[in-house]
C-alpha atoms as a PDB file:
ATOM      1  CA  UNK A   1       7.886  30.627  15.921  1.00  0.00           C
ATOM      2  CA  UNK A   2       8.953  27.842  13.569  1.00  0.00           C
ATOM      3  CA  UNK A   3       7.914  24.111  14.579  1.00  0.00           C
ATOM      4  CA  UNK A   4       8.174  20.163  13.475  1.00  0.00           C
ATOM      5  CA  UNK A   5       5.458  17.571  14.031  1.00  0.00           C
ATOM      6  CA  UNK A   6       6.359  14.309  13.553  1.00  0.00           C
ATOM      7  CA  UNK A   7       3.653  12.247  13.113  1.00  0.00           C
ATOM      8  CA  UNK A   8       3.094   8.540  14.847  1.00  0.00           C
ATOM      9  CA  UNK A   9       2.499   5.574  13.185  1.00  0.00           C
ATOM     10  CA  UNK A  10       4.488   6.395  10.143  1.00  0.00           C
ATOM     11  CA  UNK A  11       6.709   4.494   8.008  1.00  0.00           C
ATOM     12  CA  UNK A  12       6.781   0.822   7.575  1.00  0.00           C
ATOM     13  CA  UNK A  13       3.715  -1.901   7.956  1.00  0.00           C
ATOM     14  CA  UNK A  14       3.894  -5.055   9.320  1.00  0.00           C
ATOM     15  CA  UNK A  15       3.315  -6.521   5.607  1.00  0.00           C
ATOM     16  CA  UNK A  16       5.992  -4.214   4.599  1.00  0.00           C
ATOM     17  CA  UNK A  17       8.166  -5.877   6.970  1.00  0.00           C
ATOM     18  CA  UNK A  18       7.504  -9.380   6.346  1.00  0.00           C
ATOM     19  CA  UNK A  19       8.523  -8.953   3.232  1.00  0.00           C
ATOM     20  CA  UNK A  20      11.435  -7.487   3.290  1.00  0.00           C
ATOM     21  CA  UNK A  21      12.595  -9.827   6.291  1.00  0.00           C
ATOM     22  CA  UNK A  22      11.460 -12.578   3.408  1.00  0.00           C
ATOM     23  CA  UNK A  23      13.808 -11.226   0.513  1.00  0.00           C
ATOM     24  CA  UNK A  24      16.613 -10.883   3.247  1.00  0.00           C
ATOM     25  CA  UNK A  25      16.095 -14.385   4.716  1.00  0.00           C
ATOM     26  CA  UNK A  26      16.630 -15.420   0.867  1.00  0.00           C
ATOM     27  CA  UNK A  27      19.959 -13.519   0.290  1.00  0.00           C
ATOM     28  CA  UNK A  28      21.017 -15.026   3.079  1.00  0.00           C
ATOM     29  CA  UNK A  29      19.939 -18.735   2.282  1.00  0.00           C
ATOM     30  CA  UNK A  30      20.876 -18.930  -1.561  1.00  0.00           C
ATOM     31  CA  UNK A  31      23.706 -18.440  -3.797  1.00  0.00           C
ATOM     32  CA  UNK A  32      21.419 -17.985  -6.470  1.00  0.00           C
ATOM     33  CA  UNK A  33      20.123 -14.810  -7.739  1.00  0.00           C
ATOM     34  CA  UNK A  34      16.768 -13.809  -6.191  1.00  0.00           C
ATOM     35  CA  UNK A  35      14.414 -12.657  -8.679  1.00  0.00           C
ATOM     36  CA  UNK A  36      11.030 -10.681  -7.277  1.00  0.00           C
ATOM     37  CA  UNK A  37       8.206 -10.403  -9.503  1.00  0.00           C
ATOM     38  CA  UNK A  38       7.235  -6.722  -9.704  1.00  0.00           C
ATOM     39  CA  UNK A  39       8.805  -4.344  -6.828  1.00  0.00           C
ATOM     40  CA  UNK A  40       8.772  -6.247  -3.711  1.00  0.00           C
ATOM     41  CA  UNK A  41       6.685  -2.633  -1.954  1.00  0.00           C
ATOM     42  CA  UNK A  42       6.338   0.870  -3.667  1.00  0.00           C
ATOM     43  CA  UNK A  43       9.246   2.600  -2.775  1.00  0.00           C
ATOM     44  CA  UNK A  44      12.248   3.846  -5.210  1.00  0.00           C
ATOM     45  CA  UNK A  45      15.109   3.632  -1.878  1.00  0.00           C
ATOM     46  CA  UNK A  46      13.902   0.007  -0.935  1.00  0.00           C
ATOM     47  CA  UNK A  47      13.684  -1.125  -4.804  1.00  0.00           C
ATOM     48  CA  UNK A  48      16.991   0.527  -5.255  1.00  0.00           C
ATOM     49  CA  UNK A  49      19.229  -0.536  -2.353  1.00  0.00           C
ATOM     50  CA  UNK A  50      18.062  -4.498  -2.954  1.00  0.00           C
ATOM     51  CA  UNK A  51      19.024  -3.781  -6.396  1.00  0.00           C
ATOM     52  CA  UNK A  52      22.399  -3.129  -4.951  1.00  0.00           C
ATOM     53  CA  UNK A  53      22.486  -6.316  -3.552  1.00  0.00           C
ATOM     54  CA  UNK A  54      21.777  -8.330  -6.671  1.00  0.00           C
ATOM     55  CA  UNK A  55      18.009  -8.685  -6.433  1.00  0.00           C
ATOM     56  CA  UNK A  56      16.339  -8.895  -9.869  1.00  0.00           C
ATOM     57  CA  UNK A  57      12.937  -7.160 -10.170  1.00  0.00           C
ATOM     58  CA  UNK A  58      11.122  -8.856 -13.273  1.00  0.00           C
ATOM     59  CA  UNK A  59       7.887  -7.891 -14.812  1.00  0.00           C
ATOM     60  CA  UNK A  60       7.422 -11.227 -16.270  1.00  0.00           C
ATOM     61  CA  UNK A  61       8.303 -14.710 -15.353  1.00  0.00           C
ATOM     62  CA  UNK A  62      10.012 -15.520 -18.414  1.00  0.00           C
ATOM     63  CA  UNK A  63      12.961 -13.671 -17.592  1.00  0.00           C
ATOM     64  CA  UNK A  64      13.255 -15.933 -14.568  1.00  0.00           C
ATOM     65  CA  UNK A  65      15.577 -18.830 -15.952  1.00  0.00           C
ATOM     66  CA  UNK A  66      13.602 -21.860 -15.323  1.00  0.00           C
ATOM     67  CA  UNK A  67      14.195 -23.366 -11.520  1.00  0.00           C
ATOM     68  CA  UNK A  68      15.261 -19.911 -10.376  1.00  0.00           C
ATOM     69  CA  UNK A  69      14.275 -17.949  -7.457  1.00  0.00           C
ATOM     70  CA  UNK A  70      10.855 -15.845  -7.498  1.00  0.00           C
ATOM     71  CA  UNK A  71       9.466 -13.807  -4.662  1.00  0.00           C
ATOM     72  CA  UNK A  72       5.822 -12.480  -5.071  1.00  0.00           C
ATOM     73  CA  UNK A  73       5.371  -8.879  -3.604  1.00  0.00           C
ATOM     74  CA  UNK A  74       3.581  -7.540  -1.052  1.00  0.00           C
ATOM     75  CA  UNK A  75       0.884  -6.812  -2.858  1.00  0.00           C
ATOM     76  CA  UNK A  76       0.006 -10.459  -4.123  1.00  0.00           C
ATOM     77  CA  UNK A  77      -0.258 -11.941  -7.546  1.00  0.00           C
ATOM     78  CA  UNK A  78      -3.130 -13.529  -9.861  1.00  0.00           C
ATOM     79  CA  UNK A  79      -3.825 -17.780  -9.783  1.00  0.00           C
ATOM     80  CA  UNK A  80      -2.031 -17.237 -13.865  1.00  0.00           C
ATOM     81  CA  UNK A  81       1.046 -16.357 -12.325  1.00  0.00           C
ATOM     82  CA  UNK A  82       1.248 -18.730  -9.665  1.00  0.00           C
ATOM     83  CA  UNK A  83       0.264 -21.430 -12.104  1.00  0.00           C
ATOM     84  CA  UNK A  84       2.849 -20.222 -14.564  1.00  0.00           C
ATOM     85  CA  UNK A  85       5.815 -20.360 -12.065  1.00  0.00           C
ATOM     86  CA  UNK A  86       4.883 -23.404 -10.973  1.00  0.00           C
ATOM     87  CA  UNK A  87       4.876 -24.485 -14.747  1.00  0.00           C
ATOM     88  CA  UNK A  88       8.326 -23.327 -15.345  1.00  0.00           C
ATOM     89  CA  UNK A  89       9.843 -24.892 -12.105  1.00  0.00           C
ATOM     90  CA  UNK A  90      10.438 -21.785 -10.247  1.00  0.00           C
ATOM     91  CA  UNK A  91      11.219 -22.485  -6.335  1.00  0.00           C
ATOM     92  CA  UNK A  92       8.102 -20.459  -5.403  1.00  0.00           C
ATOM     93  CA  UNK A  93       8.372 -17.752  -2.410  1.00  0.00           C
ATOM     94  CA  UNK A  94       5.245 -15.848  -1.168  1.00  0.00           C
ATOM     95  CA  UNK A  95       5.700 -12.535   0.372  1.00  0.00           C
ATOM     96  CA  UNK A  96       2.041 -11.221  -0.303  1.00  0.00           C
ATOM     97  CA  UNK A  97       0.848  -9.283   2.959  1.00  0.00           C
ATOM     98  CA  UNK A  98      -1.491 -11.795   4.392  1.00  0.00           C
ATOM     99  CA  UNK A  99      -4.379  -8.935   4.728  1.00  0.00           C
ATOM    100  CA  UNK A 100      -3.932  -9.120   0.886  1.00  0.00           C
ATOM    101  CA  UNK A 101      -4.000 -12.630   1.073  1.00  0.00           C
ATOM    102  CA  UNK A 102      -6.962 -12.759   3.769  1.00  0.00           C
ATOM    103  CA  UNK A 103      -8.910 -10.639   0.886  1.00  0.00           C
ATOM    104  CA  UNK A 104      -8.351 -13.087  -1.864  1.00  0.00           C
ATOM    105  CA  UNK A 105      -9.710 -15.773   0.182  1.00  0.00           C
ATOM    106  CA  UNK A 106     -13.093 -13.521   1.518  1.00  0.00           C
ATOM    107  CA  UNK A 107     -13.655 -12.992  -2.306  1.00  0.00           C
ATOM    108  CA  UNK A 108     -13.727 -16.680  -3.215  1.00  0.00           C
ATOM    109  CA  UNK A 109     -15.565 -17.349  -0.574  1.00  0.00           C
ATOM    110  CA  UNK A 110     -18.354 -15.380  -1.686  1.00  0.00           C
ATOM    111  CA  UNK A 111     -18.283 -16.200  -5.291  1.00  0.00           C
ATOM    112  CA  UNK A 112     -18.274 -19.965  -4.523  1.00  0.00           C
ATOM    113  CA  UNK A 113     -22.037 -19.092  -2.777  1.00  0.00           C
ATOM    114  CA  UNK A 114     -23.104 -17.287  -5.539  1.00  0.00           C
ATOM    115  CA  UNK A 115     -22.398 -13.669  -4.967  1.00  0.00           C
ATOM    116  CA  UNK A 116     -21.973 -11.083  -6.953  1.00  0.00           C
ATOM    117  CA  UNK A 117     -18.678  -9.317  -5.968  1.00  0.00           C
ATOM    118  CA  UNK A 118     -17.245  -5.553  -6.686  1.00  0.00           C
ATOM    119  CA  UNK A 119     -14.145  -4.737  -5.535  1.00  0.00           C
ATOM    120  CA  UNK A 120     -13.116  -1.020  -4.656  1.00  0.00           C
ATOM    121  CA  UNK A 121      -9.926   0.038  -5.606  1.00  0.00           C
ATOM    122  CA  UNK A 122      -7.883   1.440  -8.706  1.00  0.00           C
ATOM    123  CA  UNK A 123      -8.003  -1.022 -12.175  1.00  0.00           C
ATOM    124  CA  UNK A 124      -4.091  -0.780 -12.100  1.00  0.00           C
ATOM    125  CA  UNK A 125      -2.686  -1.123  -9.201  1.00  0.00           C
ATOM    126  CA  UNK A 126      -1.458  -4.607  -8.345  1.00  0.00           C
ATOM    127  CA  UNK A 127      -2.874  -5.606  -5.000  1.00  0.00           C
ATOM    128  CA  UNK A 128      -6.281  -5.715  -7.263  1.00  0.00           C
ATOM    129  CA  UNK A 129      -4.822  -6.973 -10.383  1.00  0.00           C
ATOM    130  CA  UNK A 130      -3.543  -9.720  -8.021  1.00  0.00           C
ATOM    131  CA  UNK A 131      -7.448 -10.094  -6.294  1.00  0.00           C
ATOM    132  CA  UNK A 132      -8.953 -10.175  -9.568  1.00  0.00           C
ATOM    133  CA  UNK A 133      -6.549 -12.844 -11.091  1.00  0.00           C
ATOM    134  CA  UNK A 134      -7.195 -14.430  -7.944  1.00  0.00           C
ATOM    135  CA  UNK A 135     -11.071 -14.556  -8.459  1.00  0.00           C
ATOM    136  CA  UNK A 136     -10.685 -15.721 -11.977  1.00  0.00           C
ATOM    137  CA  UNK A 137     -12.356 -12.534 -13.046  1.00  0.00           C
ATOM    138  CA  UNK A 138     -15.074 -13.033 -11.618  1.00  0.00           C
ATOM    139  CA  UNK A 139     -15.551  -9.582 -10.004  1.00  0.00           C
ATOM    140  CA  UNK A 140     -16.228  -5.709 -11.001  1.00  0.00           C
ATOM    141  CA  UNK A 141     -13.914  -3.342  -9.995  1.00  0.00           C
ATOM    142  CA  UNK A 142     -15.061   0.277  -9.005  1.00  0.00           C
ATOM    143  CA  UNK A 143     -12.342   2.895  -8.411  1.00  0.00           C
ATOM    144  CA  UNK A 144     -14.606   5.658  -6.423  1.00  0.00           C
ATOM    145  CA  UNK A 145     -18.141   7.187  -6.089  1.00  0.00           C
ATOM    146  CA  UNK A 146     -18.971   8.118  -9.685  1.00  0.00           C
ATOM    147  CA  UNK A 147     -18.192   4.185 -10.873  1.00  0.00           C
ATOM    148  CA  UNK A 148     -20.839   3.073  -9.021  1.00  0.00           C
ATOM    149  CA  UNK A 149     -23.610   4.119 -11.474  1.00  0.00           C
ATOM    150  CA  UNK A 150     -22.321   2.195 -14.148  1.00  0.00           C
ATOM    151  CA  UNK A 151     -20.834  -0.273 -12.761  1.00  0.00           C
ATOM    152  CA  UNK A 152     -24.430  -1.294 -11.239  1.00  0.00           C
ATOM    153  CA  UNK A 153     -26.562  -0.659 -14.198  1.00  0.00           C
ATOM    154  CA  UNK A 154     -27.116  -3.992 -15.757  1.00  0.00           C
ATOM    155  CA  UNK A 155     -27.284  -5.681 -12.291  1.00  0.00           C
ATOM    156  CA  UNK A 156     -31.117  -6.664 -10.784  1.00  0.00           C
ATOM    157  CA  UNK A 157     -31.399  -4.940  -7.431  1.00  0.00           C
ATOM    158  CA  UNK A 158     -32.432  -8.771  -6.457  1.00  0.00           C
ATOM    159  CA  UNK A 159     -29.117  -9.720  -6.576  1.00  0.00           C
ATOM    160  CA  UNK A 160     -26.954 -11.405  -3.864  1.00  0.00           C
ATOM    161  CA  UNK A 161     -24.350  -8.289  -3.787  1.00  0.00           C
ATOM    162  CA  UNK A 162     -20.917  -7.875  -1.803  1.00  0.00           C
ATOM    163  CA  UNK A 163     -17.607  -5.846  -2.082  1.00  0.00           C
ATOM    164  CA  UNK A 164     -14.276  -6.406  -0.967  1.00  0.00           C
ATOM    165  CA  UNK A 165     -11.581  -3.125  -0.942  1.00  0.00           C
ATOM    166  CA  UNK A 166      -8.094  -2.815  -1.409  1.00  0.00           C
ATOM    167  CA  UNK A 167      -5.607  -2.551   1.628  1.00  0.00           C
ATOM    168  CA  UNK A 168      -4.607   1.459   0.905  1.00  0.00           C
ATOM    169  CA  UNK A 169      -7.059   3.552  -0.099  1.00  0.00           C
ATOM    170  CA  UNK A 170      -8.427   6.771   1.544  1.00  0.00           C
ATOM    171  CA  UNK A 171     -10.791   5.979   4.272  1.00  0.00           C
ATOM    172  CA  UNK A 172     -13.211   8.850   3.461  1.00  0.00           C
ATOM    173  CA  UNK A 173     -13.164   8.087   0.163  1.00  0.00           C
ATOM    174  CA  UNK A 174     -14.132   4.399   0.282  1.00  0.00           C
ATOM    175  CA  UNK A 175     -16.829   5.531   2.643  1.00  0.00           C
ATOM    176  CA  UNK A 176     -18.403   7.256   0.326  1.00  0.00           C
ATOM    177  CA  UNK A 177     -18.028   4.538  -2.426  1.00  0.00           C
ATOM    178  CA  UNK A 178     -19.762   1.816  -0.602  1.00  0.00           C
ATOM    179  CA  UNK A 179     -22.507   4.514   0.477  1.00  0.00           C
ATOM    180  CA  UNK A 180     -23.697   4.769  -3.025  1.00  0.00           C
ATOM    181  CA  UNK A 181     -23.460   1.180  -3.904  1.00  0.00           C
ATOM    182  CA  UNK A 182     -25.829   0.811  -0.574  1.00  0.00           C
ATOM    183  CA  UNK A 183     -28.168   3.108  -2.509  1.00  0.00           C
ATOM    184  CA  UNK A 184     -28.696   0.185  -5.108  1.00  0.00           C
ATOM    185  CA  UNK A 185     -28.274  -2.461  -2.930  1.00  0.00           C
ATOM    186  CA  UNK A 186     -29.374  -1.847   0.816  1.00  0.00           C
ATOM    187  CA  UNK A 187     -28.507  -5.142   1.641  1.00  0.00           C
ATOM    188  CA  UNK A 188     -25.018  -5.320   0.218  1.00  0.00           C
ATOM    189  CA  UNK A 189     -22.177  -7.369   2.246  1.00  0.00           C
ATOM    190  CA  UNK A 190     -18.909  -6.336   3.367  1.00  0.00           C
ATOM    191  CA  UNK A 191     -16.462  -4.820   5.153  1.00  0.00           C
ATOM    192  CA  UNK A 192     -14.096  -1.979   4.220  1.00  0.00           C
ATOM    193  CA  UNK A 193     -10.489  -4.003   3.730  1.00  0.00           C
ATOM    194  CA  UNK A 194      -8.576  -0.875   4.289  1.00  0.00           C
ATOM    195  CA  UNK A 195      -5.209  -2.359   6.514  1.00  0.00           C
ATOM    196  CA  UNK A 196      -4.701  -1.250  10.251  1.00  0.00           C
ATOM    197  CA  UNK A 197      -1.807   0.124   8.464  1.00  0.00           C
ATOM    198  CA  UNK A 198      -3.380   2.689   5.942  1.00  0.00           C
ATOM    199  CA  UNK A 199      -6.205   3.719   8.481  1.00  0.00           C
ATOM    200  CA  UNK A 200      -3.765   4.246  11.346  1.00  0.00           C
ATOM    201  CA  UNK A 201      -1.413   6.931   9.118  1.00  0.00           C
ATOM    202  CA  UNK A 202      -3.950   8.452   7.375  1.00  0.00           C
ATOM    203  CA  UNK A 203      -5.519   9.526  10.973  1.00  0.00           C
ATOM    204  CA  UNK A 204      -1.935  10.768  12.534  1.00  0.00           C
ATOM    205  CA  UNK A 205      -2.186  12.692   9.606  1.00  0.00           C
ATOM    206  CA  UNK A 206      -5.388  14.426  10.322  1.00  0.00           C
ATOM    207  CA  UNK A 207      -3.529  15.289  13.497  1.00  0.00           C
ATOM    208  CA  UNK A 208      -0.623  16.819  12.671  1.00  0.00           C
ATOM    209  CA  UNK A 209      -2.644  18.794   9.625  1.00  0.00           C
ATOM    210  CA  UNK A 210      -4.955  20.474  11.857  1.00  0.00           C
ATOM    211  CA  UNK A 211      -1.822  22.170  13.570  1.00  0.00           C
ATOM    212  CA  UNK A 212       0.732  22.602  10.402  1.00  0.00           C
ATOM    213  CA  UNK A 213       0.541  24.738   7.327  1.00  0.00           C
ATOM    214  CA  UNK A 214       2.359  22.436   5.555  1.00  0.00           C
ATOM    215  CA  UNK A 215       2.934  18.982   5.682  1.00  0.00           C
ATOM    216  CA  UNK A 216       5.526  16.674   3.803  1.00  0.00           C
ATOM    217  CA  UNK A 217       4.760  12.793   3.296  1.00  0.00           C
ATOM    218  CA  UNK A 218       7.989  10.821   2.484  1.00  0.00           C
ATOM    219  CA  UNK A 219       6.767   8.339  -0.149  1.00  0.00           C
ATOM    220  CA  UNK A 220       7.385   7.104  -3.955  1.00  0.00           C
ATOM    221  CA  UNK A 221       5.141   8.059  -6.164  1.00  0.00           C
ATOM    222  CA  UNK A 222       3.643   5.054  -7.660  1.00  0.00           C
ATOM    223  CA  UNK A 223       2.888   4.343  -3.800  1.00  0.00           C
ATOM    224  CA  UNK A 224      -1.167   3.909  -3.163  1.00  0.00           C
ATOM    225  CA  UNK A 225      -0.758   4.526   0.350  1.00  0.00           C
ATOM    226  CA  UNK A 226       1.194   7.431   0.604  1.00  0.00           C
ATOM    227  CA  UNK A 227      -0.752   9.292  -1.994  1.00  0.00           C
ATOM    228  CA  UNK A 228      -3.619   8.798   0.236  1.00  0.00           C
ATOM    229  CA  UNK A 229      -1.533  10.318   2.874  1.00  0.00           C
ATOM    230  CA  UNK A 230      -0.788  13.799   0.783  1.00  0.00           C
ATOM    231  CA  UNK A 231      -4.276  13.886   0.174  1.00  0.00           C
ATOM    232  CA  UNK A 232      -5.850  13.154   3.589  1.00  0.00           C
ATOM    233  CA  UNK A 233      -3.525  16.575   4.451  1.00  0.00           C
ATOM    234  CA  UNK A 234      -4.853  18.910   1.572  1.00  0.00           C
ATOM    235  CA  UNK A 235      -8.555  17.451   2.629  1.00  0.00           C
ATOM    236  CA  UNK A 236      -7.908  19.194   5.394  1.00  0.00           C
ATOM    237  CA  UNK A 237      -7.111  22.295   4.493  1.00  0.00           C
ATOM    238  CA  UNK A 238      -3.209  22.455   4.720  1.00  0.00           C
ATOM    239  CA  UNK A 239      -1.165  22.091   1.420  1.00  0.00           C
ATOM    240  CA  UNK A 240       0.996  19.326   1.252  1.00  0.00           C
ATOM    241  CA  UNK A 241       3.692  17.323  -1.066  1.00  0.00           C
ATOM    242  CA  UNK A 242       4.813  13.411  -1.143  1.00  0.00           C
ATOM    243  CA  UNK A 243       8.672  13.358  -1.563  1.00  0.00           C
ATOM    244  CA  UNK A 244      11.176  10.452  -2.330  1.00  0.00           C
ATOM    245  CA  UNK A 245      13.483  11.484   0.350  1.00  0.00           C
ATOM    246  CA  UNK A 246      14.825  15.411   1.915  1.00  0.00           C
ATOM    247  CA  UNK A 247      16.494  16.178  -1.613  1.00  0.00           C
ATOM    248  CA  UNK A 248      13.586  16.694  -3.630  1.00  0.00           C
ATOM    249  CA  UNK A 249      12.576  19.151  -1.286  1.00  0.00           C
ATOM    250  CA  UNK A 250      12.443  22.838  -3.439  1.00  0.00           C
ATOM    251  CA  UNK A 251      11.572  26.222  -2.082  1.00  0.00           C
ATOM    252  CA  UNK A 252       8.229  26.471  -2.618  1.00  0.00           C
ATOM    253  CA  UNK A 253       7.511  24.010  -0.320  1.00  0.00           C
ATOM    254  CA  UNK A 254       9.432  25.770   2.428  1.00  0.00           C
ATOM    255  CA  UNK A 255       8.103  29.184   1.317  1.00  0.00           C
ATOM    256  CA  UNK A 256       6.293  31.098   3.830  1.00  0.00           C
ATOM    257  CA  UNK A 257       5.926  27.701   6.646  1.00  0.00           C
ATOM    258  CA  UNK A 258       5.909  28.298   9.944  1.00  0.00           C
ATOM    259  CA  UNK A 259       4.657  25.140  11.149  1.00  0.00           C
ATOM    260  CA  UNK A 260       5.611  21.444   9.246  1.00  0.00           C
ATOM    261  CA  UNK A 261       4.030  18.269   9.775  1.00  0.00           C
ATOM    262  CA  UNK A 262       6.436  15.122   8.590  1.00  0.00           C
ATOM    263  CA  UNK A 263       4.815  11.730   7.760  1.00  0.00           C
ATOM    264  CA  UNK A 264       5.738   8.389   5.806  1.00  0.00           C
ATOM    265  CA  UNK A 265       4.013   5.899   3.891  1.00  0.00           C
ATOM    266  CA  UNK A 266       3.485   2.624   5.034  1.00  0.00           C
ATOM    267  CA  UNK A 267       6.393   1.728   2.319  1.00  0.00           C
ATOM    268  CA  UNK A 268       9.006   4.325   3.302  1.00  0.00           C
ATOM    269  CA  UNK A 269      12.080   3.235   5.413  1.00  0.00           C
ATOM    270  CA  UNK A 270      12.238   5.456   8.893  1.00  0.00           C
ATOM    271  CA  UNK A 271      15.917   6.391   7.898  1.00  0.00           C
ATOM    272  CA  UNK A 272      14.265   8.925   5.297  1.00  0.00           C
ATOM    273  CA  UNK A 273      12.787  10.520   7.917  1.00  0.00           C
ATOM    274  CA  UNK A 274      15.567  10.963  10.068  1.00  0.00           C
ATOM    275  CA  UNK A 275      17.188  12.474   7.094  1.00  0.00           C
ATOM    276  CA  UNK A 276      14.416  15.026   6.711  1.00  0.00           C
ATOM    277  CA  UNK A 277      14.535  16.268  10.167  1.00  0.00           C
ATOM    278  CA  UNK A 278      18.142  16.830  10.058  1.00  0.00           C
ATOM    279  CA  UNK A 279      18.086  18.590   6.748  1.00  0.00           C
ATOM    280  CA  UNK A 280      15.464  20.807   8.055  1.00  0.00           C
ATOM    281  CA  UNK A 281      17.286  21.024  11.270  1.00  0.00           C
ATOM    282  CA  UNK A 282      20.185  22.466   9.347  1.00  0.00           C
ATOM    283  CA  UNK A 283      18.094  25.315   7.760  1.00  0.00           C
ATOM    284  CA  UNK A 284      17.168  26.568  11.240  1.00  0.00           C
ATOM    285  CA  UNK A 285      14.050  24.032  12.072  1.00  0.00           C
ATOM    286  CA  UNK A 286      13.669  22.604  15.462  1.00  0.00           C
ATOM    287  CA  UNK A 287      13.693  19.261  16.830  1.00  0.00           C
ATOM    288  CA  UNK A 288      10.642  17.721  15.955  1.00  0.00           C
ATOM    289  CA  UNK A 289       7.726  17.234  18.556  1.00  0.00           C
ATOM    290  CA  UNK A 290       6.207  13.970  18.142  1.00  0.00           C
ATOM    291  CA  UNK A 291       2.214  13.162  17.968  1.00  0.00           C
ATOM    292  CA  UNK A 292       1.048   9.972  18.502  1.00  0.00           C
ATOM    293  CA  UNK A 293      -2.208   9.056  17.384  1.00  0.00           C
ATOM    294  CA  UNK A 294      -2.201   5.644  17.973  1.00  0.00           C
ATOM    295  CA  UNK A 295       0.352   2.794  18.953  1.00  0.00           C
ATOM    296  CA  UNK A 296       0.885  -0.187  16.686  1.00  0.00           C
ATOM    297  CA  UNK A 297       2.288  -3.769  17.995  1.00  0.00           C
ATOM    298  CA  UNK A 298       1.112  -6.027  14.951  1.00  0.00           C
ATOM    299  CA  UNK A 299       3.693  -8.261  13.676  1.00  0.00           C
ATOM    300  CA  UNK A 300       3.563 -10.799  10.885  1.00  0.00           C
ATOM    301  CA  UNK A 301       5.727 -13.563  11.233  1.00  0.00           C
ATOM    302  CA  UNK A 302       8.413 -14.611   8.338  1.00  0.00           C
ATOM    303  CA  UNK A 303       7.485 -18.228   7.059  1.00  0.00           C
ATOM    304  CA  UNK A 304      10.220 -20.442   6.840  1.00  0.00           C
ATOM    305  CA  UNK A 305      12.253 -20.449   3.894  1.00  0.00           C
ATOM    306  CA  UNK A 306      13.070 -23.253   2.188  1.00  0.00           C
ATOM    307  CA  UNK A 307      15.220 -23.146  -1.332  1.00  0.00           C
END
């Protein structure tokens, strides 16, 4: 007998939603185009429906025309890039998730008392290019377990050692990670920075993967999170694919399932997932039965915006 699990919390963060609320707030206010540096979060429908409405996504600031409009993403930028659209007059609007934020100001913290500082998380994603430019450089970045070795090497064990992480990495993973660094340095500092968000999904994920043969994570690709999220599943045994939206779904996927999970990155709109359902609804799939791991009730609030 065929069945749908529909896994709780999915979908958007409360970073996610800040910042869209923030690039909405400044459609509304300005008559001006609004330019965001980078994608505002990691998802193609998002990216692509603002683009609709005349947002500009730039890579770099010079295609802003001096005193324009420039949101930062969600994921935060480097001091360079601050400085430099303060330089060219841009009217400046923040939308970096203020976990992000909270990070960048743990990992000056501990470089201003003398602390040596890795950071785990992947070289070009850019949440840590954003950290790092934050911290002038000053820090080492280690994307999993096998880094650590070389990474450490030309570091005295004396040292005054800490480690911040990025927001969306795999839980398990990053365990492991800062286990081995403790096997240099016992006495290393820290605290995993892996978001509410990211922990919270990746766990309703373990759920519904223990009872599905297959589950389907609706996410972009270049999304950190959601990639986790395909990859927590397979971890556990059940084989598992990140999709856009329902119409990249191909046969193979379907092939011989009996019981599908559904999930969404912390970047992927809900209506996606309504979409799926009824698709699979359509080829003969029931309602879906909804697990709930845990509830969420954070909320970030939207600064005022002033242009």
């Amino acid at each position: 007998m065929k069945k749908l699990y529909l896994a709780y919390p999915r979908g958007f963060c409360a970073g996610v939603r800040r910042a869209l609320e923030i690039v909405e707030a400044a459609l509304i206010k300005s008559h001006d185009t609004v330019h965001v540096y980078h994608e505002i979060v990691h998802n193609d429908y998002v990216v692509n429906k603002l683009k609709s409405r005349g947002v500009v996504f730039v890579n770099n600031l010079e295609e802003v025309p001096e005193g324009g409009i420039i949101i930062f993403s969600a994921h935060g930028v480097s001091a360079a890039i601050e400085k430099q659209a303060k330089e060219r007059s841009l009217r400046i609007i923040d939308a970096t998730c203020p976990l992000v934020k909270k990070i960048h100001i743990r990992g000056e913290a501990l470089i201003r008392k003398g602390y040596i500082v890795f950071i785990v998380g992947h070289h070009n994603h850019p949440e840590i290019k954003g950290t790092i430019g934050q911290l002038h450089g000053d820090a080492f970045v280690i994307e999993n377990k096998s880094d650590v070795q070389k990474a450490v090497k030309n570091i005295s064990p004396d040292s005054k050692v800490a480690y911040l992480t990025q927001t969306t990495l795999s839980v398990s993973e990053t365990r492991d990670t800062i286990n081995e660094m403790k096997k240099f340095f016992p006495d290393i500092e820290g605290d995993s920075d892996i978001c509410y968000a990211t922990t919270n999904r990746q766990e309703a994920v373990k759920m519904i993967a223990a009872k599905c043969d297959t589950v389907l994570i609706i996410g972009s690709s270049n999304s950190s999170n959601s990639n986790r999220l395909r990859e927590v599943a397979e971890n556990h045994g059940t084989r598992a694919f990140l999709i856009n939206d329902f119409t990249e779904i191909e046969p193979k996927m379907l092939d011989k399932a009996e019981v599908i999970g559904i999930s969404a990155g912390a970047s992927a709109p809900d209506c996606l997932v309504h979409d799926l359902c009824e698709q699979l609804e359509k080829r003969g799939w029931p309602k879906p039965e909804l697990l709930e791991s845990k509830s969420e009730h954070i909320i970030f609030p939207v600064p005022e915006i002033r242009l």
